[in-house]
Protein backbone atom coordinates (compact mmCIF):
# COMPACT_ATOMS: atom_id res chain seq x y z
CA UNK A 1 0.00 0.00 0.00
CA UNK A 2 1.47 3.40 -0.98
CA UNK A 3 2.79 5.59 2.22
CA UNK A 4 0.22 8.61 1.32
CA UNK A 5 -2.52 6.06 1.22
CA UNK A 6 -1.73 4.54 4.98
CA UNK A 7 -1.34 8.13 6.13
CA UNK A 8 -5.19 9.06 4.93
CA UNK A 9 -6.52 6.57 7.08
CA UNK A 10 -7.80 7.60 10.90
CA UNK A 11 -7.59 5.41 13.53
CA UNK A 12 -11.32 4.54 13.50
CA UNK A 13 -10.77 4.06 10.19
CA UNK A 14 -7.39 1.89 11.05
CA UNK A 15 -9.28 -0.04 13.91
CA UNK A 16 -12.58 -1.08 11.62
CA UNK A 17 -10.29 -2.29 9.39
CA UNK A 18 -8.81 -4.45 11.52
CA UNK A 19 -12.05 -5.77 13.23
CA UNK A 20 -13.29 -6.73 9.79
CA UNK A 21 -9.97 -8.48 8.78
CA UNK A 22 -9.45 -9.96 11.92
CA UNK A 23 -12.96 -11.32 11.80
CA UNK A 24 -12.59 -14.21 9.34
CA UNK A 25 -14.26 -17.23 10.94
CA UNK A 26 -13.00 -19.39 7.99
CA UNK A 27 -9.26 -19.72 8.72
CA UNK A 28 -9.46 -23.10 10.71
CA UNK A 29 -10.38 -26.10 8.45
CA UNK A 30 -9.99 -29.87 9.56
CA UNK A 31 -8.74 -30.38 5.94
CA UNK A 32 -6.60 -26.86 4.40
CA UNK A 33 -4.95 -27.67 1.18
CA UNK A 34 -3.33 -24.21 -0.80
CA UNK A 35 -1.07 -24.19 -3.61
CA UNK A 36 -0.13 -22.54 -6.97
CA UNK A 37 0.33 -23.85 -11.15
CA UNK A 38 2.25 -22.01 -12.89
CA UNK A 39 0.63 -22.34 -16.31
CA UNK A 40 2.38 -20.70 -19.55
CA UNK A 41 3.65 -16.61 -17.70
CA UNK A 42 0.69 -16.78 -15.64
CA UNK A 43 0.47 -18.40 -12.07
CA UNK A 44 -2.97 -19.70 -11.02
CA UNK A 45 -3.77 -20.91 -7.26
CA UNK A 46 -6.13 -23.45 -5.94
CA UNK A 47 -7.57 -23.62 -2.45
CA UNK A 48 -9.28 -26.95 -1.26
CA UNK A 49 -10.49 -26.63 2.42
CA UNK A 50 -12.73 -28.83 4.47
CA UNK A 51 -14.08 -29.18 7.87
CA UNK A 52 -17.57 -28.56 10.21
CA UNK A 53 -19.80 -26.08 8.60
CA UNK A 54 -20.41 -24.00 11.85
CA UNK A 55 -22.20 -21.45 9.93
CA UNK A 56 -26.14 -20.18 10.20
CA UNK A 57 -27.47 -21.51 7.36
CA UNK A 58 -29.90 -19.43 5.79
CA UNK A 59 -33.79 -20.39 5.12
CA UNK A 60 -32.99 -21.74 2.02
CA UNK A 61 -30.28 -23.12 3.37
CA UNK A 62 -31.69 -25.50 5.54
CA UNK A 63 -34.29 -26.33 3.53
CA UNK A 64 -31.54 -27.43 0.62
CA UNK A 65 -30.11 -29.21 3.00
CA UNK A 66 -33.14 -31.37 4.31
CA UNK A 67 -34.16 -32.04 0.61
CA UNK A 68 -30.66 -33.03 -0.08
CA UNK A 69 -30.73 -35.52 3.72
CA UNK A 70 -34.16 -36.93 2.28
CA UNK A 71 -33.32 -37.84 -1.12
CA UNK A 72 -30.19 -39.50 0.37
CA UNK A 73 -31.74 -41.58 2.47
CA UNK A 74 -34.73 -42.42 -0.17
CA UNK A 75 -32.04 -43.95 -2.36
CA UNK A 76 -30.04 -45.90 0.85
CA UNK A 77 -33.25 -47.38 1.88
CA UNK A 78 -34.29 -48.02 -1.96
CA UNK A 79 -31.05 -49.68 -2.48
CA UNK A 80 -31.01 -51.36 0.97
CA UNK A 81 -34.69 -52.82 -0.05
CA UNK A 82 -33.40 -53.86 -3.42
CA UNK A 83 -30.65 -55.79 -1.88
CA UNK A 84 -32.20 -57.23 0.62
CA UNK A 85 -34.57 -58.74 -1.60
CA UNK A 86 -32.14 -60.24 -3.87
CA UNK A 87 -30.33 -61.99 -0.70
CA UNK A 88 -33.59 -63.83 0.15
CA UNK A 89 -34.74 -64.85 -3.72
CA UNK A 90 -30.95 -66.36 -3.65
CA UNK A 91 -31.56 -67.92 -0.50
CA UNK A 92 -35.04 -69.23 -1.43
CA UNK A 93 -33.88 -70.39 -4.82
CA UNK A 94 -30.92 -72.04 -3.71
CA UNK A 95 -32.98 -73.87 -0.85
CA UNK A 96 -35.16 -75.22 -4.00
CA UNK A 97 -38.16 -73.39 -2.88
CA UNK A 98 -41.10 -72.59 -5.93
CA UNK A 99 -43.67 -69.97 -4.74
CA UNK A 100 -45.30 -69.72 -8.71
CA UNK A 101 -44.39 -73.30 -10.42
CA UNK A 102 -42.46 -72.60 -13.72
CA UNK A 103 -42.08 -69.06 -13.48
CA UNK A 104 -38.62 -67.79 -12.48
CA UNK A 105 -36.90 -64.48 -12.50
CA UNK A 106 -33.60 -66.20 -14.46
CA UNK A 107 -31.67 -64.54 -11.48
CA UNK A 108 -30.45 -67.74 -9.61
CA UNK A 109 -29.86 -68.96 -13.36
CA UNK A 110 -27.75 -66.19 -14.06
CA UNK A 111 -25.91 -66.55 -10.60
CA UNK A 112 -25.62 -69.97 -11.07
CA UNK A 113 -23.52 -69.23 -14.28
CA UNK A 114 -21.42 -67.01 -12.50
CA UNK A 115 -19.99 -68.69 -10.03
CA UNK A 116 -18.31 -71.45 -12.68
């Protein structure tokens, strides 16, 4: 910063400025990665940080966020479910149990095939 610039500043000037610099709630991260590329003449940086959002999330925010938690846990169950289910048609196919006589998925066919 030029000299005549520092000297135009008063020192309520001087001491919001260093309140508001001083104030940065983001400079502890679990996870702080910083580095540069130097690409061609130019030199780039790249900042990956990580760590508990302790942040007020905002309206839309939160509601983001529970959308986002739902659907997450729609597809773990769904997927869960799905699994599940296959387990126990293996199971019951393997034990040589026929709920609908000739009717079969192909699954314990196709399993079959893959284990030789």
């Amino acid at each position: 910063m030029p000299i005549e610039v520092q000297d135009s500043f008063t020192e309520e000037q001087l001491a919001n400025l260093k309140i508001a610099v001083s104030a940065r709630s983001w400079g502890k991260h679990a996870i702080d990665f910083r580095s540069t590329i130097k690409f061609f003449r130019y030199r780039y940086y790249y900042v990956f940080v990580a760590g508990r959002n302790l942040r007020e999330l905002t309206r839309g925010e939160k509601q983001l966020s529970l959308l986002a938690q739902a659907l997450f846990c729609t597809v773990f169950l769904t997927f869960c479910t799905a699994l599940g289910v296959l387990i126990l048609y293996l199971v019951k196919s393997a034990l040589g149990i026929n709920i609908f006589t000739d009717f079969s998925f192909g699954v314990w066919d196709w399993f079959k095939s893959t284990l030789n």
